[in-house]
N, C-alpha and C. Protein backbone atom coordinates (compact mmCIF):
# COMPACT_ATOMS: atom_id res chain seq x y z
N UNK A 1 0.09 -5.47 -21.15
CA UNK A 1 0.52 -4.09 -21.30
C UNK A 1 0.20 -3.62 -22.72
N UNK A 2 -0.74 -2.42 -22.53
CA UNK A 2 -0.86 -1.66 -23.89
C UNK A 2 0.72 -0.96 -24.60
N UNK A 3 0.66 -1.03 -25.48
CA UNK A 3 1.89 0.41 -26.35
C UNK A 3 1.98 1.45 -25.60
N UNK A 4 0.52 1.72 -25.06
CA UNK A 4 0.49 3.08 -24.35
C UNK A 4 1.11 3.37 -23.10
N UNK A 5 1.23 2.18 -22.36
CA UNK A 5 1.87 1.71 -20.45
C UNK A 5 1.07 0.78 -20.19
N UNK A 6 0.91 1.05 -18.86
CA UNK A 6 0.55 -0.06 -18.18
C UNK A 6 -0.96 -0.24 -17.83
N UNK A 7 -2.04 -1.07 -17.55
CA UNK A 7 -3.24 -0.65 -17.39
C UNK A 7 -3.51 -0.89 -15.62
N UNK A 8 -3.71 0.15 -14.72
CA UNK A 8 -3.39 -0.08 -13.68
C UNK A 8 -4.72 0.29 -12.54
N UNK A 9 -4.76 -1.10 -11.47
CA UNK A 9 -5.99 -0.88 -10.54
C UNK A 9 -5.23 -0.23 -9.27
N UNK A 10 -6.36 0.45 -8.56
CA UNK A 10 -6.15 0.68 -6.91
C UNK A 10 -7.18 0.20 -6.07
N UNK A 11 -6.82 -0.68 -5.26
CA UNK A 11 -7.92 -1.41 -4.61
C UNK A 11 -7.36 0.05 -3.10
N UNK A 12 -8.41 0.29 -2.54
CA UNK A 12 -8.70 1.51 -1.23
C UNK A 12 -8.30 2.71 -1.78
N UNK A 13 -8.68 2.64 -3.07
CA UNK A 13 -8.52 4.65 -3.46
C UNK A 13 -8.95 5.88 -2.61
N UNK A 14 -10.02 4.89 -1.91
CA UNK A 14 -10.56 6.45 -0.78
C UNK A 14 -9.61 6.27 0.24
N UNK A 15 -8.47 5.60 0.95
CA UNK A 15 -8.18 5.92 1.70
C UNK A 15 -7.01 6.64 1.76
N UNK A 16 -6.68 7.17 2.72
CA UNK A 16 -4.96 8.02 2.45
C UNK A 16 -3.59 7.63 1.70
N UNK A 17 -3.45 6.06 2.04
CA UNK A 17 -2.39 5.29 1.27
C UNK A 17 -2.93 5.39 -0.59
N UNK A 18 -4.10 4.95 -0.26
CA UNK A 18 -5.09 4.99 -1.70
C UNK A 18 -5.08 6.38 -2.67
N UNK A 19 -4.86 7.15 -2.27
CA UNK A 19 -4.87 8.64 -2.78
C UNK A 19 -3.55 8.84 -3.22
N UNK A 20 -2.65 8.56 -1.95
CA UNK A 20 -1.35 8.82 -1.53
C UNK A 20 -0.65 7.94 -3.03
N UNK A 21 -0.62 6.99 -3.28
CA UNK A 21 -0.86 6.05 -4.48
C UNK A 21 -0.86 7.03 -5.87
N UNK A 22 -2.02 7.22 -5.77
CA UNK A 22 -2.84 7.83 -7.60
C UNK A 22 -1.86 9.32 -7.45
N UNK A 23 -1.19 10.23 -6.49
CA UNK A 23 -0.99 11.18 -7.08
C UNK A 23 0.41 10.98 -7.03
N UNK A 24 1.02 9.94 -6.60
CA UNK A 24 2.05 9.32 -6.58
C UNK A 24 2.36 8.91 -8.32
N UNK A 25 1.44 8.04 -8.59
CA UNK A 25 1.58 7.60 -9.82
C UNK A 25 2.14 8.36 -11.24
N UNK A 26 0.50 9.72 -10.66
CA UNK A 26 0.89 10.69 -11.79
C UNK A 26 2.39 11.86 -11.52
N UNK A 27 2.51 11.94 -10.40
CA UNK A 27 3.78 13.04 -10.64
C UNK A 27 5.01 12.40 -10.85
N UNK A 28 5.24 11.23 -10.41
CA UNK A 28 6.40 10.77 -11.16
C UNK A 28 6.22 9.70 -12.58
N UNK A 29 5.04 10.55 -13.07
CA UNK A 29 5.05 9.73 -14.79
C UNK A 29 4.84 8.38 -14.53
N UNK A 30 4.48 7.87 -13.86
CA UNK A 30 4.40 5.85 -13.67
C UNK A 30 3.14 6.09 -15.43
N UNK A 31 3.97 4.61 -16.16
CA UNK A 31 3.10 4.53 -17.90
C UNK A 31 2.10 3.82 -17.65
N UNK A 32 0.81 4.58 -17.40
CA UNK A 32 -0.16 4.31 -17.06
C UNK A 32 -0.92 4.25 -18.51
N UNK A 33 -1.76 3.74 -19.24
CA UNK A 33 -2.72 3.42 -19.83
C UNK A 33 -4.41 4.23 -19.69
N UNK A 34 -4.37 4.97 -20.61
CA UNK A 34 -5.78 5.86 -19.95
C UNK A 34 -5.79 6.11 -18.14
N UNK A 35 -6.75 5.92 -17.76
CA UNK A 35 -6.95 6.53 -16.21
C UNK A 35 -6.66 4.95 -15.61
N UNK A 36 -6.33 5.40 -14.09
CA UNK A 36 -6.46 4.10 -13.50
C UNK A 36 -7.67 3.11 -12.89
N UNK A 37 -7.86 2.39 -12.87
CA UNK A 37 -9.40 1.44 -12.36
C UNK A 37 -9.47 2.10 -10.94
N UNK A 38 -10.02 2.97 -10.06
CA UNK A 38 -10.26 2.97 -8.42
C UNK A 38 -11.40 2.45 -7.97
N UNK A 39 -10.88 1.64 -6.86
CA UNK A 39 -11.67 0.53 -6.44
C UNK A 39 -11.79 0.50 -4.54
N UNK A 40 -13.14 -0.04 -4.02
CA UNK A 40 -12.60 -0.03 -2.74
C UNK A 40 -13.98 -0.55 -2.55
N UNK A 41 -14.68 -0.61 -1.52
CA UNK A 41 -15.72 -1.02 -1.07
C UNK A 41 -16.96 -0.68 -1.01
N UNK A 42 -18.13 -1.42 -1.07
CA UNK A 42 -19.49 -0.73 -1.49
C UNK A 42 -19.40 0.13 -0.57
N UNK A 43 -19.08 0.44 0.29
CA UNK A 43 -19.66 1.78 1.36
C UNK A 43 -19.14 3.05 0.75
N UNK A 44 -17.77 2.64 -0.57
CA UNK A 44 -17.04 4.18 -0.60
C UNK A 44 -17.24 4.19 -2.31
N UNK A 45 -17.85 2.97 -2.62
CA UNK A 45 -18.69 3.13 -4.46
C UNK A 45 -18.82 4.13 -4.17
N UNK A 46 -19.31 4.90 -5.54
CA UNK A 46 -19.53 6.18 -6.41
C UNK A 46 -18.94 7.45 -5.56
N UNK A 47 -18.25 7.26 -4.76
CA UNK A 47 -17.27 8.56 -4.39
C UNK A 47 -16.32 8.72 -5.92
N UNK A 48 -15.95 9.92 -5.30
CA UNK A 48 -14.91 10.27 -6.12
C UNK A 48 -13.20 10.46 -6.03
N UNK A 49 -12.76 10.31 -6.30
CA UNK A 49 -10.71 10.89 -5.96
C UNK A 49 -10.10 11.52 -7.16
N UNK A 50 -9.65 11.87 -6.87
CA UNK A 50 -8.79 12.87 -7.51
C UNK A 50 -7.68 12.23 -8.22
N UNK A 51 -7.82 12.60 -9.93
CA UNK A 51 -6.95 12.08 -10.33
C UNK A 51 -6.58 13.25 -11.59
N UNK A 52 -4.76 13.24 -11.65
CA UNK A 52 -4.27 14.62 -12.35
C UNK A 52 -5.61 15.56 -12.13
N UNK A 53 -6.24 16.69 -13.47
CA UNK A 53 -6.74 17.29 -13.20
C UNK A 53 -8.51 17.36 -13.33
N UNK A 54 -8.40 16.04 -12.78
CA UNK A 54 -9.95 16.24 -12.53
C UNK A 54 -10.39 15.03 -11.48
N UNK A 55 -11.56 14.17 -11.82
CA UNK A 55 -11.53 13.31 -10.97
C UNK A 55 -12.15 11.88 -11.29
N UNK A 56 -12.11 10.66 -10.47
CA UNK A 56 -12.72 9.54 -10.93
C UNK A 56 -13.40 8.99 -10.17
N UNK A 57 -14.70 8.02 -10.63
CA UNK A 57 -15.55 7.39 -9.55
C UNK A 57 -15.27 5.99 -9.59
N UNK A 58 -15.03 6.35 -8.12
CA UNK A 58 -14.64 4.88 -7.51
C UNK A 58 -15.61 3.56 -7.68
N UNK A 59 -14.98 2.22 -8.26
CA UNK A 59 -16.06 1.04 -8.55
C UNK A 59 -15.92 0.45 -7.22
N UNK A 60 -16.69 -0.32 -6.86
CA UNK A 60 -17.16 -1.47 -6.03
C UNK A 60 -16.02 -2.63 -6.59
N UNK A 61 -15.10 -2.94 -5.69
CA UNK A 61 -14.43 -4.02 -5.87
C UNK A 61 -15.08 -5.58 -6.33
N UNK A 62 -14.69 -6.10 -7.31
CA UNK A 62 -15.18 -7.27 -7.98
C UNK A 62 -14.60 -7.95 -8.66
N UNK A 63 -14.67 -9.67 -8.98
CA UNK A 63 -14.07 -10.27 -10.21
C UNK A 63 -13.38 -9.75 -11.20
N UNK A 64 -14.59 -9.05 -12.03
CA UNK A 64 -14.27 -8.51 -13.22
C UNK A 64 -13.48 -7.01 -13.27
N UNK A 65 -13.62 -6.24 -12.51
CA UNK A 65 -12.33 -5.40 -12.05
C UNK A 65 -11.55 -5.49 -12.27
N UNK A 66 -10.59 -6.19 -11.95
CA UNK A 66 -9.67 -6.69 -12.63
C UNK A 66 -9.39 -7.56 -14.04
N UNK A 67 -9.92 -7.11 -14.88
CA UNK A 67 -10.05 -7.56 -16.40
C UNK A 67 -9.11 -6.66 -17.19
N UNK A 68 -7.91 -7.21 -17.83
CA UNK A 68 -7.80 -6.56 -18.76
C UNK A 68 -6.23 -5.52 -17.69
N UNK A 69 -6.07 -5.64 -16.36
CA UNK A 69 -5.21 -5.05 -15.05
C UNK A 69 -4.06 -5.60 -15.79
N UNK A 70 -2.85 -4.65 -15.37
CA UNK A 70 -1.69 -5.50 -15.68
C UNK A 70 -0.95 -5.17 -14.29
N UNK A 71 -1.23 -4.15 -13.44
CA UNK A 71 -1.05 -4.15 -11.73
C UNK A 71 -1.65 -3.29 -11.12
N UNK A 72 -2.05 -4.12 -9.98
CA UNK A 72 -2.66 -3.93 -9.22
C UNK A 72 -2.23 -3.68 -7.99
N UNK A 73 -2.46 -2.30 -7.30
CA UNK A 73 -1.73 -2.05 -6.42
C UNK A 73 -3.11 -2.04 -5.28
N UNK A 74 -2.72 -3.03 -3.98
CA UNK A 74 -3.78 -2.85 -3.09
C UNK A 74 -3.38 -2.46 -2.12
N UNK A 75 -4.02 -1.45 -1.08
CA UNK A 75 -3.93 -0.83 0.08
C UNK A 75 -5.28 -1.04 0.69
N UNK A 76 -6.09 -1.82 1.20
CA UNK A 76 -7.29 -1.63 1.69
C UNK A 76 -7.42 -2.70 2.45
N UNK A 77 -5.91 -3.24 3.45
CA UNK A 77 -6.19 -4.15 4.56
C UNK A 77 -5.77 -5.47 4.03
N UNK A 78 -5.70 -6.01 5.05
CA UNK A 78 -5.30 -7.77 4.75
C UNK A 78 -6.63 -8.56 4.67
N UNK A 79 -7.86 -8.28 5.03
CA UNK A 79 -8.97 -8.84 5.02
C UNK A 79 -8.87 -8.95 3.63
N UNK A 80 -9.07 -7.54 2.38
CA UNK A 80 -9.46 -7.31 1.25
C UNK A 80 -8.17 -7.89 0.44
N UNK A 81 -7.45 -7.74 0.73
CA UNK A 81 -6.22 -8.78 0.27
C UNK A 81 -6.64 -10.40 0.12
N UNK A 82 -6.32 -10.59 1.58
CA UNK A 82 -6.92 -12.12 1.42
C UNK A 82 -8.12 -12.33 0.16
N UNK A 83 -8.97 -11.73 0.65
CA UNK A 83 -9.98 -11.73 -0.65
C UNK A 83 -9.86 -11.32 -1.58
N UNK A 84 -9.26 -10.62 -1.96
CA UNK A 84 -8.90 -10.23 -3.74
C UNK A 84 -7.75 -10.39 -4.65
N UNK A 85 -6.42 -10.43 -3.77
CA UNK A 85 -5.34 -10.42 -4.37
C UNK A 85 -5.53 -11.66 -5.29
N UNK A 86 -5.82 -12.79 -4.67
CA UNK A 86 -5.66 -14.00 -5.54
C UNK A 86 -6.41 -14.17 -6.99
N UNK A 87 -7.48 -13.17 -6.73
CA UNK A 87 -8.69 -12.89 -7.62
C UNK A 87 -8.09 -12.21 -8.84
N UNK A 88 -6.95 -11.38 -8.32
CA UNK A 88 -6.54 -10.21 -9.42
C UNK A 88 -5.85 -11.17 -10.12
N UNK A 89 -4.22 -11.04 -9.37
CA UNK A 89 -3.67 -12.35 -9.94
C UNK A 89 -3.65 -13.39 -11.31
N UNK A 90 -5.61 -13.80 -10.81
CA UNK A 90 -5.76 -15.02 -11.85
C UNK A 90 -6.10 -14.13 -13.01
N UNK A 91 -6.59 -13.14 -12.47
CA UNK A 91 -6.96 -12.08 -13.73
C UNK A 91 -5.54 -11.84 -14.60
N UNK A 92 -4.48 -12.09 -14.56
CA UNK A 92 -3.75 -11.71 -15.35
C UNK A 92 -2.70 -10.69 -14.37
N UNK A 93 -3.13 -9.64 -13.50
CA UNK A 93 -2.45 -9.12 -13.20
C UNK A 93 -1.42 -8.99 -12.39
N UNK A 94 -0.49 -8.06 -11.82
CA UNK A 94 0.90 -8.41 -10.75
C UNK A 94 0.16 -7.29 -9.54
N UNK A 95 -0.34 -8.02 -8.41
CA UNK A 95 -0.39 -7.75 -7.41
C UNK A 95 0.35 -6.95 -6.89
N UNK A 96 0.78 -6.06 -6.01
CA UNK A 96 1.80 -5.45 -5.16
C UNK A 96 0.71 -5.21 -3.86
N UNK A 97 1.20 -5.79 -2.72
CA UNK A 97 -0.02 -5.35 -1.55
C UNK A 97 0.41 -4.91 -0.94
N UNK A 98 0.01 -4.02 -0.34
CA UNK A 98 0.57 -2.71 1.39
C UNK A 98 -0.07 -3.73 2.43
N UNK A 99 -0.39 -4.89 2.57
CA UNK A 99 -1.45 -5.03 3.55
C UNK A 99 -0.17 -6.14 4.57
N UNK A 100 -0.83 -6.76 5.60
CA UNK A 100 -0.13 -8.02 6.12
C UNK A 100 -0.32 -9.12 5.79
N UNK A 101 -0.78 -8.88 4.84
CA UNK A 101 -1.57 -10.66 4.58
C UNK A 101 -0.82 -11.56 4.03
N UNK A 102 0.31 -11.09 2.83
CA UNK A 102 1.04 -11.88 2.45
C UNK A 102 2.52 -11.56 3.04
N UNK A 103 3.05 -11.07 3.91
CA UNK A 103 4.48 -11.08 4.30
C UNK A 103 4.82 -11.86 4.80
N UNK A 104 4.14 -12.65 5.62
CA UNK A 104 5.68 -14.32 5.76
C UNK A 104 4.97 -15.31 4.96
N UNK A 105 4.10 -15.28 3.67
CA UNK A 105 4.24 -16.32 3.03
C UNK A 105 5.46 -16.44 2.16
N UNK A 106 5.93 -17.66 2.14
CA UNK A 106 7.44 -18.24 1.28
C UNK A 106 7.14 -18.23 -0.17
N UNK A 107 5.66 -18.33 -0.41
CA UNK A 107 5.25 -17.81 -2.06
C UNK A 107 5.40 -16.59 -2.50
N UNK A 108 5.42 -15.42 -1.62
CA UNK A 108 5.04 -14.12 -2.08
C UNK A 108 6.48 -13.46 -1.36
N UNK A 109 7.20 -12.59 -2.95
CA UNK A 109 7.87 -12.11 -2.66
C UNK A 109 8.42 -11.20 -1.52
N UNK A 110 8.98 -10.24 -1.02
CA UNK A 110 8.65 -9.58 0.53
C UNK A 110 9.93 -8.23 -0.29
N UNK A 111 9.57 -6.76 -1.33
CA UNK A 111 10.24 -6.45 -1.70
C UNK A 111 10.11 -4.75 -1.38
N UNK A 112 11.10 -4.38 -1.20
CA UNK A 112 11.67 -2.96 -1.30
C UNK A 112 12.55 -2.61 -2.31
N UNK A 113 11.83 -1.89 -3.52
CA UNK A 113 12.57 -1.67 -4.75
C UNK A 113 13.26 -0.91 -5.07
N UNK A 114 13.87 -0.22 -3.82
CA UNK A 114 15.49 0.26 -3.65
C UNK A 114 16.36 -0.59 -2.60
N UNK A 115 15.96 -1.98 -2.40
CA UNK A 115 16.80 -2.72 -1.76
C UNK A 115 17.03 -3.97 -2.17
N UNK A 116 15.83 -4.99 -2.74
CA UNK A 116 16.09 -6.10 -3.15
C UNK A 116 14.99 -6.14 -4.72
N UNK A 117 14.68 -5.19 -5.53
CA UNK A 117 13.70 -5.47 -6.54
C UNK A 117 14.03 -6.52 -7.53
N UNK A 118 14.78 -7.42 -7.49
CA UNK A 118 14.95 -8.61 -8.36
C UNK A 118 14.47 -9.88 -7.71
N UNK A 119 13.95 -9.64 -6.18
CA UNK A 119 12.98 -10.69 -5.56
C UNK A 119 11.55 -10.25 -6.74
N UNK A 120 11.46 -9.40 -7.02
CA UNK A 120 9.73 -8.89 -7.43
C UNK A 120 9.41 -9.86 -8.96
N UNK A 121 10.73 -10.57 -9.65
CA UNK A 121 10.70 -11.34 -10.28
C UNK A 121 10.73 -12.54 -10.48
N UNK A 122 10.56 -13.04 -9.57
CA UNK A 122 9.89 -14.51 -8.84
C UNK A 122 8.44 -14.15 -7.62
N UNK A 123 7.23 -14.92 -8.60
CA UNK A 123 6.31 -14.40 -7.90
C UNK A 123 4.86 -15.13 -8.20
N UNK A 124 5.38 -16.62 -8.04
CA UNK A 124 4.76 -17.73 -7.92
C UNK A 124 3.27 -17.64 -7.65
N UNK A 125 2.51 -16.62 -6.75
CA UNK A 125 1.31 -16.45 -6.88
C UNK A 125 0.63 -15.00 -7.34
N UNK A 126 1.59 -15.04 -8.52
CA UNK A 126 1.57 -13.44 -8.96
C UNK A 126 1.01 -12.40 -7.93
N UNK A 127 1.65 -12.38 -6.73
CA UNK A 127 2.15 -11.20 -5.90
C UNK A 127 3.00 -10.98 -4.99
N UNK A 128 3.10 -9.44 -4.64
CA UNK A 128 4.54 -9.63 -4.11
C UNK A 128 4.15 -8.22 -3.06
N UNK A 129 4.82 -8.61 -1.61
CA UNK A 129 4.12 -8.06 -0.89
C UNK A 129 5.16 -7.21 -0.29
N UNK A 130 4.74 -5.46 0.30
CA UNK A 130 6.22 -4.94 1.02
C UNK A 130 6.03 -5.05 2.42
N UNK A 131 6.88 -4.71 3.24
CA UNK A 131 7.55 -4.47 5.06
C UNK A 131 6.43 -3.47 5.53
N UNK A 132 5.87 -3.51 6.35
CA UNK A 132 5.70 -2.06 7.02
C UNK A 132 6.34 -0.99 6.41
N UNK A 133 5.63 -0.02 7.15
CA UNK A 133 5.70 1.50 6.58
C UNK A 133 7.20 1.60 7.03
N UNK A 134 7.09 1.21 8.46
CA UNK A 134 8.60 1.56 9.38
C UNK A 134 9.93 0.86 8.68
N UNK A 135 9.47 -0.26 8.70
CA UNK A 135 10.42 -0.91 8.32
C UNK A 135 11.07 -0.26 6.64
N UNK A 136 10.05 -0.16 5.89
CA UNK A 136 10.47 -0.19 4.35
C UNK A 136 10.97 1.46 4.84
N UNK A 137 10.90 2.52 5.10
CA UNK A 137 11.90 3.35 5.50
C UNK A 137 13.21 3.52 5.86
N UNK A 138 13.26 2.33 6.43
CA UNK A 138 14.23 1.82 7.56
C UNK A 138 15.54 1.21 6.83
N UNK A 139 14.87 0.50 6.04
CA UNK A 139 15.83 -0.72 5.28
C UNK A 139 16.11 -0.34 3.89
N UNK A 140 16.02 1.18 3.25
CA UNK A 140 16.42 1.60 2.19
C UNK A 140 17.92 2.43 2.92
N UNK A 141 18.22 3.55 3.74
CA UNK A 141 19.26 3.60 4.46
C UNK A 141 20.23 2.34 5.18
N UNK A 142 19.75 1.06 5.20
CA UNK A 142 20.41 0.53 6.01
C UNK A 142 21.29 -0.41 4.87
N UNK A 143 20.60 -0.23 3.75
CA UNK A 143 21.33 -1.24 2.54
C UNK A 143 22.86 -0.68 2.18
N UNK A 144 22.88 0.52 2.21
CA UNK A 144 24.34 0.80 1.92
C UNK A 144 25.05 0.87 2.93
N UNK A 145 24.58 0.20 4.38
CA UNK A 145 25.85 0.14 5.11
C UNK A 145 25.88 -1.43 5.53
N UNK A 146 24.46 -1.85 5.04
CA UNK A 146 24.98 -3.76 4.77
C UNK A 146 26.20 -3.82 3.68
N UNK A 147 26.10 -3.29 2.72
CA UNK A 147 26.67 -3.89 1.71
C UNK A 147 28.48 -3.06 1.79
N UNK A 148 28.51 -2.17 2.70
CA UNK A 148 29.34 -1.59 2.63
C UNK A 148 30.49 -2.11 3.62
N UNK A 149 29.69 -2.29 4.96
CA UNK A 149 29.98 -2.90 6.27
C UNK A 149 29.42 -3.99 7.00
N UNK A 150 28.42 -5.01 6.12
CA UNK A 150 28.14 -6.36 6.53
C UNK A 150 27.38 -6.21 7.91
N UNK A 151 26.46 -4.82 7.84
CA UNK A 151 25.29 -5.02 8.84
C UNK A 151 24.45 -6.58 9.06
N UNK A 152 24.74 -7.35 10.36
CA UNK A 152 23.69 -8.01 10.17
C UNK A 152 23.16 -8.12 10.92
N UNK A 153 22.20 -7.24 12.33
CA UNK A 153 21.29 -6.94 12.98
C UNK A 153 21.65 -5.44 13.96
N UNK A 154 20.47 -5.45 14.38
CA UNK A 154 19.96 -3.75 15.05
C UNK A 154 18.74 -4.10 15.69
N UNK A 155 18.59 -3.27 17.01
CA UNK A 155 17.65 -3.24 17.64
C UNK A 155 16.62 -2.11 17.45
N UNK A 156 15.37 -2.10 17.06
CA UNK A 156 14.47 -0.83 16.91
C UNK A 156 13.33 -0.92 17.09
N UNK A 157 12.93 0.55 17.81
CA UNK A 157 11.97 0.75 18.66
C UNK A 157 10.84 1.54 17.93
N UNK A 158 9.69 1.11 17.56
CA UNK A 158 9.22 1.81 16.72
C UNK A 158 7.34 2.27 17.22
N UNK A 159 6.68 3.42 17.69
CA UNK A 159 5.64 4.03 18.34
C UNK A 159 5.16 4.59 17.54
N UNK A 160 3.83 3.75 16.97
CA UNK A 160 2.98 4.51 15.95
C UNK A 160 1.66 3.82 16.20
N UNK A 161 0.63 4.80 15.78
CA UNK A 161 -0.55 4.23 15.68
C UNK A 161 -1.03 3.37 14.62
N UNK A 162 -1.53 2.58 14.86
CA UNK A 162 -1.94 1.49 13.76
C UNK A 162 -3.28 1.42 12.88
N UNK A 163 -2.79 1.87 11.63
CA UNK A 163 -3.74 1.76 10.69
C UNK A 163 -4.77 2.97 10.79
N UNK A 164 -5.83 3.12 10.22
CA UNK A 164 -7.43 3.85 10.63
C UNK A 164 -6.62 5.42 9.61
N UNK A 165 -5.44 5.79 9.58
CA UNK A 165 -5.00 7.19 9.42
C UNK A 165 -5.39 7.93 9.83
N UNK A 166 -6.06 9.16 9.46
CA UNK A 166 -6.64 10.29 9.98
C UNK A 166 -7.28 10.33 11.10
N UNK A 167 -7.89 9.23 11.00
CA UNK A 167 -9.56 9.10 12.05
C UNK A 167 -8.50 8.43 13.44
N UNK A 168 -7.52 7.59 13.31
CA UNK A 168 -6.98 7.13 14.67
C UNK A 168 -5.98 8.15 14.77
N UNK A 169 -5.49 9.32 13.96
CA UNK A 169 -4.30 9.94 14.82
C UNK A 169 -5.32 11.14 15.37
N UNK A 170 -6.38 11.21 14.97
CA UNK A 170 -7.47 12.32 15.67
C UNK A 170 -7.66 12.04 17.05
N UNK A 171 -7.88 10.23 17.47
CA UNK A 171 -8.46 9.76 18.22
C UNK A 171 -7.43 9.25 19.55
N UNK A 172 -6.53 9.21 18.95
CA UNK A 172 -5.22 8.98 20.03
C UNK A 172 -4.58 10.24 20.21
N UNK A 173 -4.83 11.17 19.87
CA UNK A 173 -4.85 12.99 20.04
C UNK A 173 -5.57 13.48 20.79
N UNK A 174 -7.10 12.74 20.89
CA UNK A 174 -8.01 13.38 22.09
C UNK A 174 -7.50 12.44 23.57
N UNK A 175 -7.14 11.20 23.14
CA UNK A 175 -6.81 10.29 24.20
C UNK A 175 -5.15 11.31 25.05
N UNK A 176 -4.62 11.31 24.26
CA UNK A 176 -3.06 12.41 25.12
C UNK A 176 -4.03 13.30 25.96
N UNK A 177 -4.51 14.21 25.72
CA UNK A 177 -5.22 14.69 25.95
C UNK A 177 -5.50 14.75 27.30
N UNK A 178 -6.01 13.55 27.04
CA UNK A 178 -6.60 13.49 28.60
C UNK A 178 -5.97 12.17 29.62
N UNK A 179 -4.50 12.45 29.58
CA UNK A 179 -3.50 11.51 30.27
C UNK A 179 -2.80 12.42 31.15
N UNK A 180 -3.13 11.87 32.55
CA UNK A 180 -2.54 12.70 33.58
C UNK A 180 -1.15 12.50 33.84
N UNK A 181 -0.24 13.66 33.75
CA UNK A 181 1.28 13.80 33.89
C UNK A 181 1.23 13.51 35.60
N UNK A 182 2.69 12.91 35.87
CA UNK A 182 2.86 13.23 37.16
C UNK A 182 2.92 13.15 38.39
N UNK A 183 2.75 14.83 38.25
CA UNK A 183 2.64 15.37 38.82
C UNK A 183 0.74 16.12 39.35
N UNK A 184 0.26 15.52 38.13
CA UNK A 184 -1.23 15.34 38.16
C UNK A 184 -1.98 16.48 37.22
N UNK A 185 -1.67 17.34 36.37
CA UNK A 185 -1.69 17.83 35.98
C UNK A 185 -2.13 17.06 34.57
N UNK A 186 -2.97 17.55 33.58
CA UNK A 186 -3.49 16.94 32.36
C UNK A 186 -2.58 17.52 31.46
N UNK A 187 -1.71 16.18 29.87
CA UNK A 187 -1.18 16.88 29.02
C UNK A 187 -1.75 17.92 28.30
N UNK A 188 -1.53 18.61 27.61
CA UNK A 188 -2.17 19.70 27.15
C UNK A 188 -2.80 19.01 25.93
């Protein structure tokens, strides 16, 4: 960590979580260090994203990328996880992954930092991984009525499309679409 904050990567800046991230960062002040590293895959190199008021070009994920990181926040799948987190890591930096790759390992923390963030300080393979989208929603309301009233299970039902963002809620939108009610009639 510089004097200045923190020096900070985004591994899937082009994607929605990835964006969702960087303007995240800047409106609630996160002490960032000059601009952040955006990173994601040769197919989405030299794009650009949007960062405060202007914009940055995205690098090609690599070794040295992470040089000099003090966290690294990845959103770009459990494949790119598997493959990089460990990479960052040795680089020095603190991992945080959106992906599945590390949630039932017993090495890697499993944290929601309005529910348990003092797991995020044990983190044996310098990273620490969160719940689902659903879940980490889920389990920030449910902490004050564990601790209040000794919640210790619930049944929940949860219908969402998985992963892709934009491009799969487009695509399971044309699919309704064309699902016959009924009475035989097509949903609208």
């Amino acid at each position: 960590m510089s004097g200045d904050g923190l020096r900070v990567a985004v591994l899937g800046a082009t994607g929605a979580v990835g964006t969702e991230l960087l303007r995240l960062l800047d409106v609630r002040g996160f002490p960032i260090a000059g601009d952040p590293v955006v990173l994601a895959s040769a197919r989405s190199a030299g794009r650009t994203v949007r960062w405060r008021d202007g914009e940055l070009t995205v690098r090609e994920v690599s070794a040295d990328a992470f040089d000099g990181i003090d966290v690294a926040l990845f959103s770009a799948g459990a494949t790119r996880s598997r493959e990089w987190a460990s990479v960052a890591a040795a680089a020095g930096a603190v991992v945080v992954d959106n992906s599945s790759a590390y949630r039932g390992d017993p090495d890697v923390p499993l944290v929601v930092s309005e529910v348990n963030p003092e797991a995020a300080a044990v983190r044996p393979k310098g990273i620490i991984a969160n719940p689902n989208c659903t879940t980490m929603t889920l389990v920030v309301p449910l902490k004050p009525l564990h601790d209040a009233f000794g919640l210790t299970s619930m049944v929940v039902s949860s219908y969402q499309a998985a992963g892709a963002g934009a491009v799969r809620h487009r695509r399971a939108a044309r699919h309704q679409r064309g699902v016959r009610r009924p009475c035989g009639r097509a949903a609208p």
